[in-house]
PDB file of N, CA and C in Angstrom:
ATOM      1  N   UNK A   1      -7.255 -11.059   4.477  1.00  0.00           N
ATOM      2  CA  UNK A   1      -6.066 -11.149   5.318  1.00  0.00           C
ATOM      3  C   UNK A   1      -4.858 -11.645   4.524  1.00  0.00           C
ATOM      4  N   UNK A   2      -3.555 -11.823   5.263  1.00  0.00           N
ATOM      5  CA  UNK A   2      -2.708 -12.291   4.269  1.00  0.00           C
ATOM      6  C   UNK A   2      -2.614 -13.174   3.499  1.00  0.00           C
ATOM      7  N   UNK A   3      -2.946 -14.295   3.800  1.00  0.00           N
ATOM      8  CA  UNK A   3      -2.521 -15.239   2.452  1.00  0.00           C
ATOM      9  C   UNK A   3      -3.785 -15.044   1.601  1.00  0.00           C
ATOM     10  N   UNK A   4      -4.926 -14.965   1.361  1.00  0.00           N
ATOM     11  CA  UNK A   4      -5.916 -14.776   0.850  1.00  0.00           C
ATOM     12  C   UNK A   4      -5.610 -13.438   0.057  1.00  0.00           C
ATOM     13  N   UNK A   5      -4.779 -12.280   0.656  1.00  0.00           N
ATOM     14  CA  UNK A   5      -4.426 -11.362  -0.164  1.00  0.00           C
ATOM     15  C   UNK A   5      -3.312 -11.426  -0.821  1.00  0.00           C
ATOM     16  N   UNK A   6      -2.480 -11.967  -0.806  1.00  0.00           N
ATOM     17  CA  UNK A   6      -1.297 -12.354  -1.025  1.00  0.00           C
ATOM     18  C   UNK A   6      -1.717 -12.898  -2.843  1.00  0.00           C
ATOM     19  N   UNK A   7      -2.194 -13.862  -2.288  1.00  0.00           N
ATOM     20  CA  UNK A   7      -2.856 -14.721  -3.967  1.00  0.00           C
ATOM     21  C   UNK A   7      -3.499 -13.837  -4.642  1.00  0.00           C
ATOM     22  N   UNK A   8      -4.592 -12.853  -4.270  1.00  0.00           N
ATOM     23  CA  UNK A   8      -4.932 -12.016  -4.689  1.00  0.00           C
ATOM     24  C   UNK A   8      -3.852 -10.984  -5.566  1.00  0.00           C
ATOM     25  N   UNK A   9      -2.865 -10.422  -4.663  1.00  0.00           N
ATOM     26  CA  UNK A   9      -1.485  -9.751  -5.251  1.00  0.00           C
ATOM     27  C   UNK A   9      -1.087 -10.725  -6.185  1.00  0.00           C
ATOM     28  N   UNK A  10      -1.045 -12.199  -5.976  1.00  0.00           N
ATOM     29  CA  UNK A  10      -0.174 -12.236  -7.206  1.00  0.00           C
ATOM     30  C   UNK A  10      -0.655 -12.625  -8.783  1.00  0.00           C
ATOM     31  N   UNK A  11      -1.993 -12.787  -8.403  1.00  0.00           N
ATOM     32  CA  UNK A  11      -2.839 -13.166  -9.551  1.00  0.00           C
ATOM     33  C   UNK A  11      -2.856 -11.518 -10.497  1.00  0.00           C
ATOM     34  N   UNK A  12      -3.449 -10.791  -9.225  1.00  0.00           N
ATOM     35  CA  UNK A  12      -3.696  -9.305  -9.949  1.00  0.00           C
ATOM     36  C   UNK A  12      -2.824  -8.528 -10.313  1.00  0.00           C
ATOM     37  N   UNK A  13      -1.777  -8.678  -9.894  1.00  0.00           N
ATOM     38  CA  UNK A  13      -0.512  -7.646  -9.568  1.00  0.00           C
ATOM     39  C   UNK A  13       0.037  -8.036 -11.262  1.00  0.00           C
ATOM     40  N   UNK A  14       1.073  -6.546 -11.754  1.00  0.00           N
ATOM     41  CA  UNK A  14       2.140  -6.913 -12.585  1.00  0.00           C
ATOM     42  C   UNK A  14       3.673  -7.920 -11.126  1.00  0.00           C
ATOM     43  N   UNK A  15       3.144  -7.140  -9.907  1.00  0.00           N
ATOM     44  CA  UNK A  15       4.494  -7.261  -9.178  1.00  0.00           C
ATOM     45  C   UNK A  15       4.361  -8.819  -9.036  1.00  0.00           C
ATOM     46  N   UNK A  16       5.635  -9.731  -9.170  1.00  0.00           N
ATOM     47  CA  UNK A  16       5.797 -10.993  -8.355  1.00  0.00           C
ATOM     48  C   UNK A  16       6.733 -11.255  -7.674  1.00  0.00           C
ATOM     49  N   UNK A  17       7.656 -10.585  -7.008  1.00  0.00           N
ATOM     50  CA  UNK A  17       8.602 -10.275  -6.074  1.00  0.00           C
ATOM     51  C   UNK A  17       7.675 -10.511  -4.763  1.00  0.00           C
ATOM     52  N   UNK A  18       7.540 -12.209  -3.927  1.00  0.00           N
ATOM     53  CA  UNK A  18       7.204 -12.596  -3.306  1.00  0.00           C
ATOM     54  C   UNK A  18       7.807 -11.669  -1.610  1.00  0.00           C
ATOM     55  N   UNK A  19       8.865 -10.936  -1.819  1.00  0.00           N
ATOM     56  CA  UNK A  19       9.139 -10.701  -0.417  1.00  0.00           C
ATOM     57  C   UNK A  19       8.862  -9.050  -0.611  1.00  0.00           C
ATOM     58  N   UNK A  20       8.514  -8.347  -1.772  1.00  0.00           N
ATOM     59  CA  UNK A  20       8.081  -7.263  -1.771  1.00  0.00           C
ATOM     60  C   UNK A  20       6.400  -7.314  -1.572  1.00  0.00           C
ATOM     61  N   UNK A  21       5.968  -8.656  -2.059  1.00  0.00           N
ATOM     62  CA  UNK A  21       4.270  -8.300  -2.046  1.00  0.00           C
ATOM     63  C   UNK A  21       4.281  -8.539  -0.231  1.00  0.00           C
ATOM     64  N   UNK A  22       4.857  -9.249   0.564  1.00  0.00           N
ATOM     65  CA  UNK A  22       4.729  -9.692   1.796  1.00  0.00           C
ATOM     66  C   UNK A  22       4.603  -8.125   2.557  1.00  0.00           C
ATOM     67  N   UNK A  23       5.951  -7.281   1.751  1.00  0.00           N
ATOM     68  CA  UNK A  23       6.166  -6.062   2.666  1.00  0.00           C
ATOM     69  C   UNK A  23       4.658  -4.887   2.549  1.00  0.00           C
ATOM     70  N   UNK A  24       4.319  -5.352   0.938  1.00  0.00           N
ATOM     71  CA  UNK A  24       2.957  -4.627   0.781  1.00  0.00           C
ATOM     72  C   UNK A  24       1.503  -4.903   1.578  1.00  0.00           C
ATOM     73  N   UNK A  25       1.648  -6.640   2.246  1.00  0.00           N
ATOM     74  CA  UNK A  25       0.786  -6.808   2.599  1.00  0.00           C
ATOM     75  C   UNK A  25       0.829  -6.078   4.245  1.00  0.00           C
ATOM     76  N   UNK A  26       1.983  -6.218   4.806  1.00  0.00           N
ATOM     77  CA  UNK A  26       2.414  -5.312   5.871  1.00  0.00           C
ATOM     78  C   UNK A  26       2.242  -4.156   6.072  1.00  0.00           C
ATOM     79  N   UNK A  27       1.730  -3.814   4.821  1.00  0.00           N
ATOM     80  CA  UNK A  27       1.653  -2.114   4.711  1.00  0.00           C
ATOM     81  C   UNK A  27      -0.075  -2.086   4.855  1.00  0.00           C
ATOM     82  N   UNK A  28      -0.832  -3.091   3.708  1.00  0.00           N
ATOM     83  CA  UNK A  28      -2.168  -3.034   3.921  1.00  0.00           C
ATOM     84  C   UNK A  28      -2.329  -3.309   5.111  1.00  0.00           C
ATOM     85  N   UNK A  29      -2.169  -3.902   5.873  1.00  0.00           N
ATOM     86  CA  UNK A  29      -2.296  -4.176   7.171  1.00  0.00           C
ATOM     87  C   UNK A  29      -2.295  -3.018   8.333  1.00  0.00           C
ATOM     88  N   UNK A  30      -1.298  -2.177   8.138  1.00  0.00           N
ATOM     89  CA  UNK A  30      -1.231  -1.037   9.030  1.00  0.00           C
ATOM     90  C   UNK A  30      -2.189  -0.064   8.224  1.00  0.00           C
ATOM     91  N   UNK A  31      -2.154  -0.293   7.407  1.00  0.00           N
ATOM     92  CA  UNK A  31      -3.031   1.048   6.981  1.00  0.00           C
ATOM     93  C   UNK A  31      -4.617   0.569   6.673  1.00  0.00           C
ATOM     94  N   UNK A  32      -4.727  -0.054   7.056  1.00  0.00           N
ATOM     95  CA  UNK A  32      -6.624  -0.855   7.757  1.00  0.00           C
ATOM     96  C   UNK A  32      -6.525  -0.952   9.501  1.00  0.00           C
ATOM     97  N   UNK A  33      -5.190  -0.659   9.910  1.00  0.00           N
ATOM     98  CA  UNK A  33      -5.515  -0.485  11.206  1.00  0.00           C
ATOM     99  C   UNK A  33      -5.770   1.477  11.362  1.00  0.00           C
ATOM    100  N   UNK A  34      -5.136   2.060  10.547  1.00  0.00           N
ATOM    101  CA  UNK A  34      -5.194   2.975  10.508  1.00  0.00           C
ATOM    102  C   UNK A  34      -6.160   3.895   9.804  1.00  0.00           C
ATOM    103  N   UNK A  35      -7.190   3.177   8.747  1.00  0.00           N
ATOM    104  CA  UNK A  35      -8.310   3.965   8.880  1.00  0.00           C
ATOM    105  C   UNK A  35      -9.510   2.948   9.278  1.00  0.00           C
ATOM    106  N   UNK A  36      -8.868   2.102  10.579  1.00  0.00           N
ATOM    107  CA  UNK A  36     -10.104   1.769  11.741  1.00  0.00           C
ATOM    108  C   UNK A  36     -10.019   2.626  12.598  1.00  0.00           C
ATOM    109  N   UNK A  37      -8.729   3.683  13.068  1.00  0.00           N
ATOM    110  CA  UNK A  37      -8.584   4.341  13.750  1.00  0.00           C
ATOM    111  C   UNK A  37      -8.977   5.753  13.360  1.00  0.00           C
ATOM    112  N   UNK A  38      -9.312   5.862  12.537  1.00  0.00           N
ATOM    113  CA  UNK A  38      -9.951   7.563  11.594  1.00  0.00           C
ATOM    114  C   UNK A  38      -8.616   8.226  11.625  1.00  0.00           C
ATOM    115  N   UNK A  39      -7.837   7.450  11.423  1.00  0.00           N
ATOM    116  CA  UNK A  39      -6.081   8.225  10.925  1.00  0.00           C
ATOM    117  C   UNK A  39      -6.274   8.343   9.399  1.00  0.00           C
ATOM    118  N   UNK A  40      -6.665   7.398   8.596  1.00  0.00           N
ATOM    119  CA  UNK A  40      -6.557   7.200   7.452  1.00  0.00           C
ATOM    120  C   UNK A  40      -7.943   6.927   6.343  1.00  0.00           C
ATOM    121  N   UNK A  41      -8.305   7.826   5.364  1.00  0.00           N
ATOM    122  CA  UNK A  41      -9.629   7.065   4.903  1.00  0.00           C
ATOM    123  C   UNK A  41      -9.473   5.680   4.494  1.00  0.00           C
ATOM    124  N   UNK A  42     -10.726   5.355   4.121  1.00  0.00           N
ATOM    125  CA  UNK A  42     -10.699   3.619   3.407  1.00  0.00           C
ATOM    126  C   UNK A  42     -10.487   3.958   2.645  1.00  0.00           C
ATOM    127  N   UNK A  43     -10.279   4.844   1.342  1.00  0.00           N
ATOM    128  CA  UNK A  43      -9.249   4.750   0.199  1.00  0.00           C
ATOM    129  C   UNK A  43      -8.321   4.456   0.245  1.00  0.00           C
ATOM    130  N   UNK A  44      -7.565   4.969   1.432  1.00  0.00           N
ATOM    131  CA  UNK A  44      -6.099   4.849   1.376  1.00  0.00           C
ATOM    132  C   UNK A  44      -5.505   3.036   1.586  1.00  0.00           C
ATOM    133  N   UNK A  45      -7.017   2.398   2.216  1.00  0.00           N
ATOM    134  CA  UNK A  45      -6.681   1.161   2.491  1.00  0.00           C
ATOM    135  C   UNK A  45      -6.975   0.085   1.434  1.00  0.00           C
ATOM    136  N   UNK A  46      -7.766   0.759   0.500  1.00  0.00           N
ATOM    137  CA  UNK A  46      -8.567  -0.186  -0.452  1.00  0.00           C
ATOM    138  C   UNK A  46      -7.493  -1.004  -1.118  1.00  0.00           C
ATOM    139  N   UNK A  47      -8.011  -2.288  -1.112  1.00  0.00           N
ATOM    140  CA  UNK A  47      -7.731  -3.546  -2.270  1.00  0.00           C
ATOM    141  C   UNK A  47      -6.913  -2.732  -3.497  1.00  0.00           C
ATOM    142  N   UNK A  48      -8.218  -2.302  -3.882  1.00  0.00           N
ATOM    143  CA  UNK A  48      -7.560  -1.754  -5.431  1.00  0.00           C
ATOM    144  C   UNK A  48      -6.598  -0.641  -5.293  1.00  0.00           C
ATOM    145  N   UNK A  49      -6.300   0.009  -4.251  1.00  0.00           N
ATOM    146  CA  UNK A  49      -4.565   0.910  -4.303  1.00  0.00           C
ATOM    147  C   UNK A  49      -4.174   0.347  -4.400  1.00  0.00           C
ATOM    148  N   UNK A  50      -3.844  -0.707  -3.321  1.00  0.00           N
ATOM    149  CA  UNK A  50      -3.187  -2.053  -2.695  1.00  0.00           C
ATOM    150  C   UNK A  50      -2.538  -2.319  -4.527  1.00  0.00           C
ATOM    151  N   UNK A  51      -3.451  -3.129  -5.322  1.00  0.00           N
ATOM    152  CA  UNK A  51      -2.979  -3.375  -6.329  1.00  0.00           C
ATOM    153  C   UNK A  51      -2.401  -2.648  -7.679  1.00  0.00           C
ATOM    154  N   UNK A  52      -2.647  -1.258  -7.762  1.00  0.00           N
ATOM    155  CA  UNK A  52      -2.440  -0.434  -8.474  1.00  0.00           C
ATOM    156  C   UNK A  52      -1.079  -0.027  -8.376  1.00  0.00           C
ATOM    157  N   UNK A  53      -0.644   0.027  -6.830  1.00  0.00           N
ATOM    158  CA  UNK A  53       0.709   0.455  -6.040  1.00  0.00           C
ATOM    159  C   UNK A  53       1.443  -0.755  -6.400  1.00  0.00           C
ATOM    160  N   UNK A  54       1.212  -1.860  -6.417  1.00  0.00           N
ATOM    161  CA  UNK A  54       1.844  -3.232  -6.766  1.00  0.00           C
ATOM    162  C   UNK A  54       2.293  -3.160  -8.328  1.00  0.00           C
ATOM    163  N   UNK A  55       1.191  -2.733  -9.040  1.00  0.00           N
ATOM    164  CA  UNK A  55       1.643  -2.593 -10.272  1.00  0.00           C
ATOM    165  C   UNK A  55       3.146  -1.609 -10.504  1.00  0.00           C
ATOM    166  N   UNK A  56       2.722  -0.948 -10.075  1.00  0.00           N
ATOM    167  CA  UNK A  56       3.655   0.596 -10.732  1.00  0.00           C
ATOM    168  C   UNK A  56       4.955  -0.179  -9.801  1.00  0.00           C
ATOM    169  N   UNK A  57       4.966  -0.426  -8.355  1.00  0.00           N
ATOM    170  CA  UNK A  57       6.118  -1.108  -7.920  1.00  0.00           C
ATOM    171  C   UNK A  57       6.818  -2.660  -8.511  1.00  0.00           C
ATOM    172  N   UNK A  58       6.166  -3.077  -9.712  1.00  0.00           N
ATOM    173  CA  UNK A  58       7.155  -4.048 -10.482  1.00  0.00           C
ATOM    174  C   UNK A  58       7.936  -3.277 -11.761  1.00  0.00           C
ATOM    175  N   UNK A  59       7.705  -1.974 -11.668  1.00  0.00           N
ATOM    176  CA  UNK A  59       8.163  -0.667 -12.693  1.00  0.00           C
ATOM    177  C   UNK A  59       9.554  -0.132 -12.165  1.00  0.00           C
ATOM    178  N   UNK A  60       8.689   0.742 -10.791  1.00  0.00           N
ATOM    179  CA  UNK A  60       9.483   1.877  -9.630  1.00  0.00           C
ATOM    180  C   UNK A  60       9.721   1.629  -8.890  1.00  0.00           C
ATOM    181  N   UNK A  61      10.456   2.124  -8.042  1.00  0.00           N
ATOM    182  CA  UNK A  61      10.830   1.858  -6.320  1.00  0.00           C
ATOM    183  C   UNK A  61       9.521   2.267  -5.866  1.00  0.00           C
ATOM    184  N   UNK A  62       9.346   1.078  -5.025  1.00  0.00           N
ATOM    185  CA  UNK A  62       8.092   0.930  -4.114  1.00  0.00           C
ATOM    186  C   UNK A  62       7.585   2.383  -3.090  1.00  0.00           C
ATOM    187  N   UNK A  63       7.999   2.657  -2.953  1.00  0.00           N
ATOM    188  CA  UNK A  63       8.095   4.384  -1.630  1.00  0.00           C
ATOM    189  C   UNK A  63       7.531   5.382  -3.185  1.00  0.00           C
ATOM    190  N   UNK A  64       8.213   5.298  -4.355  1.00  0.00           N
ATOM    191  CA  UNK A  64       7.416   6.168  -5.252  1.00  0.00           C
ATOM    192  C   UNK A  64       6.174   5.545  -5.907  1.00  0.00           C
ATOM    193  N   UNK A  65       6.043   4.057  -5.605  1.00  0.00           N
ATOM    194  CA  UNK A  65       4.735   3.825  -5.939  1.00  0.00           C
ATOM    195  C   UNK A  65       3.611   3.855  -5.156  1.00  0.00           C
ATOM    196  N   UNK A  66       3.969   4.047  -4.142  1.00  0.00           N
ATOM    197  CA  UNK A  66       3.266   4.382  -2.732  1.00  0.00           C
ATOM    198  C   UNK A  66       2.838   5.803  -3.052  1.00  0.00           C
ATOM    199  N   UNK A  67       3.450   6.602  -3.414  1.00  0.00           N
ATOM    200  CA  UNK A  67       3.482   8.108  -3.673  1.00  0.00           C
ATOM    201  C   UNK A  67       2.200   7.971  -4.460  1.00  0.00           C
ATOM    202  N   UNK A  68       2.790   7.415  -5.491  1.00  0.00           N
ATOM    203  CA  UNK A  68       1.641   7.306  -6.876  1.00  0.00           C
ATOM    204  C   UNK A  68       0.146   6.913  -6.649  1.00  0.00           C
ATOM    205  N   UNK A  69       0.225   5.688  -6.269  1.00  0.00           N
ATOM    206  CA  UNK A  69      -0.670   4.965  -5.912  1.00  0.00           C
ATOM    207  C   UNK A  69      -1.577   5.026  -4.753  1.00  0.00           C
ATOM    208  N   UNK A  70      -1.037   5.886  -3.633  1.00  0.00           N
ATOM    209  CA  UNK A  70      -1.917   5.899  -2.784  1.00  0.00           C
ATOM    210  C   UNK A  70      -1.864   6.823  -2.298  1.00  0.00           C
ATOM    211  N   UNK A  71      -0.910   7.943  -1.743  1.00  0.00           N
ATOM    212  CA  UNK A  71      -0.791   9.614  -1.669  1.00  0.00           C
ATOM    213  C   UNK A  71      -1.449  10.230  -2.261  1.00  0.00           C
ATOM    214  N   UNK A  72      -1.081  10.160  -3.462  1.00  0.00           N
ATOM    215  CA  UNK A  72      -0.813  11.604  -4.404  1.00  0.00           C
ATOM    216  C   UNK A  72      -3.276  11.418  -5.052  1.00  0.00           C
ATOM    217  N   UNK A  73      -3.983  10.450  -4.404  1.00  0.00           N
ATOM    218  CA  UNK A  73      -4.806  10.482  -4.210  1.00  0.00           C
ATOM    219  C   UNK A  73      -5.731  10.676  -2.843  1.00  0.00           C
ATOM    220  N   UNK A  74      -4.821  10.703  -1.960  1.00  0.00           N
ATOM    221  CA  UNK A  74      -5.444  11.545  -0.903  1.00  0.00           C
ATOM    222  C   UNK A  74      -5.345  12.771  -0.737  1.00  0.00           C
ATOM    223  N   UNK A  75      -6.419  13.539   0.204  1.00  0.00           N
ATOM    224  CA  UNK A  75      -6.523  15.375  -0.201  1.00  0.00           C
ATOM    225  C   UNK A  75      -5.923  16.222   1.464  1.00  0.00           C
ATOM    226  N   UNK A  76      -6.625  15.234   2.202  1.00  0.00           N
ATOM    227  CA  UNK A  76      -5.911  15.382   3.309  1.00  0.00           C
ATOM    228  C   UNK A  76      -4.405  15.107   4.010  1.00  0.00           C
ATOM    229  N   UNK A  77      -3.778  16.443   4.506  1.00  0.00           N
ATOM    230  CA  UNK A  77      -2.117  16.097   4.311  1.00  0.00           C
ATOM    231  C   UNK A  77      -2.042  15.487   5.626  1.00  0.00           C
ATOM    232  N   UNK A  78      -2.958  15.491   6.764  1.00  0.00           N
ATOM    233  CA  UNK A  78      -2.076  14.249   7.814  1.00  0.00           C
ATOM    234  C   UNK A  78      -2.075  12.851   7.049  1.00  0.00           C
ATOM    235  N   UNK A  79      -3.412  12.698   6.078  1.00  0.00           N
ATOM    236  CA  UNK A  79      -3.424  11.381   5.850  1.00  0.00           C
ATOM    237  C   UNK A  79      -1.838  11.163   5.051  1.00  0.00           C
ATOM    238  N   UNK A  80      -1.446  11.861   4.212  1.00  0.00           N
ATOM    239  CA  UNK A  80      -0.670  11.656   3.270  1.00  0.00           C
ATOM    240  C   UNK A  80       0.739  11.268   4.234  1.00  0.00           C
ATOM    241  N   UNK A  81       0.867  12.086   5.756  1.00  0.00           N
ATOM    242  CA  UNK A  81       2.066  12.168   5.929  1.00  0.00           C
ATOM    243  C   UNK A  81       2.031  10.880   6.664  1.00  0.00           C
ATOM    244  N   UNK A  82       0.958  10.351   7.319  1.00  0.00           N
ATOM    245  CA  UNK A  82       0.454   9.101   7.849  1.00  0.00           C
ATOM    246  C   UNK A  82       0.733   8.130   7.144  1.00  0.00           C
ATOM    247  N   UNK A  83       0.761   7.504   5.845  1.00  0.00           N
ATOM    248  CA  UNK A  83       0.893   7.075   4.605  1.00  0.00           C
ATOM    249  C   UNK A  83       2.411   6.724   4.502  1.00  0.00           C
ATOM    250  N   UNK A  84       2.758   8.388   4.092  1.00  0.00           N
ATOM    251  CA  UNK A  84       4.614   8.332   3.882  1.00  0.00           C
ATOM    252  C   UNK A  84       5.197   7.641   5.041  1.00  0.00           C
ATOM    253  N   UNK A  85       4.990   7.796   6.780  1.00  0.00           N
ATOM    254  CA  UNK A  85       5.397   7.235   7.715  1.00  0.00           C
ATOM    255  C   UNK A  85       5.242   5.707   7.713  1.00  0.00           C
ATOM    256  N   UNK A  86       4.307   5.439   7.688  1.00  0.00           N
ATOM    257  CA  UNK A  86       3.709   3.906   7.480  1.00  0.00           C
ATOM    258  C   UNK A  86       5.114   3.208   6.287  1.00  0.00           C
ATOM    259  N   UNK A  87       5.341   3.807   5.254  1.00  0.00           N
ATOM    260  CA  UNK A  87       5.802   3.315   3.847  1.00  0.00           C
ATOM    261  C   UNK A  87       7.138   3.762   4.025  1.00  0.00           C
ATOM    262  N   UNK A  88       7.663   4.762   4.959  1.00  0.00           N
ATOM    263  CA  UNK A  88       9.213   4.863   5.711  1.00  0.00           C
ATOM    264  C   UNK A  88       9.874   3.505   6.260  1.00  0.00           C
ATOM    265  N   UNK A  89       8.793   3.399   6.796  1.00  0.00           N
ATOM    266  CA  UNK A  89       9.715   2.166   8.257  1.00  0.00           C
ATOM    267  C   UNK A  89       9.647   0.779   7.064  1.00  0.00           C
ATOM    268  N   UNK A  90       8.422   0.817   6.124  1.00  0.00           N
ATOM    269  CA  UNK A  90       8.662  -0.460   5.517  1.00  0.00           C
ATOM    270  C   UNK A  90       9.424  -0.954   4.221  1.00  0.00           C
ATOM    271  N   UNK A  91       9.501   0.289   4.202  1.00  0.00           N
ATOM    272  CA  UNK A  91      10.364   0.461   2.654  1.00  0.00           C
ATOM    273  C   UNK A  91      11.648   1.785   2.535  1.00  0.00           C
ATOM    274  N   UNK A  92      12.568   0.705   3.154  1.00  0.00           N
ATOM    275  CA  UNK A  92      13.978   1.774   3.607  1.00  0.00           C
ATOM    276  C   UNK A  92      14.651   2.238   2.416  1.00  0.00           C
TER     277      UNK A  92
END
């Protein structure tokens, strides 16, 4: 959950932009509600995107590390557009 992941982000992460990892954890969050709901696989929710996407977002703008990191590895396109929506509203 959050703070437990949070520390996790910042131990693991290149990212330390405390109000960007918050928005990431906001994002893991919807998107574990969303493949409890069979909207989204558990890849798309896993830890390790989670942190991979963190990485590349202390690089890129976060919405293209989202792309990177957790899209552009899913095969199914609702999931993907499910994903991009989720990573719209949180990352303007």
């Amino acid at each position: 959950k959050g703070g437990l992941l949070k520390q996790v982000l910042m131990s693991q992460s290149a990212l330390q932009d405390e109000k960007l990892i918050d928005r990431f954890i906001t994002l893991s969050s919807d998107l574990i509600v969303q493949a409890n709901n069979g909207q989204v696989s558990e890849e798309a929710a896993s830890i390790r995107a989670l942190i991979d996407t963190c990485d590349l977002a202390a690089y890129i703008p976060p919405r293209r590390a989202i792309e990177r990191g957790i899209v552009e590895k899913l095969d199914d396109d609702r999931e993907k557009a499910a994903v991009r929506n989720i990573a719209e509203t949180l990352f303007e």
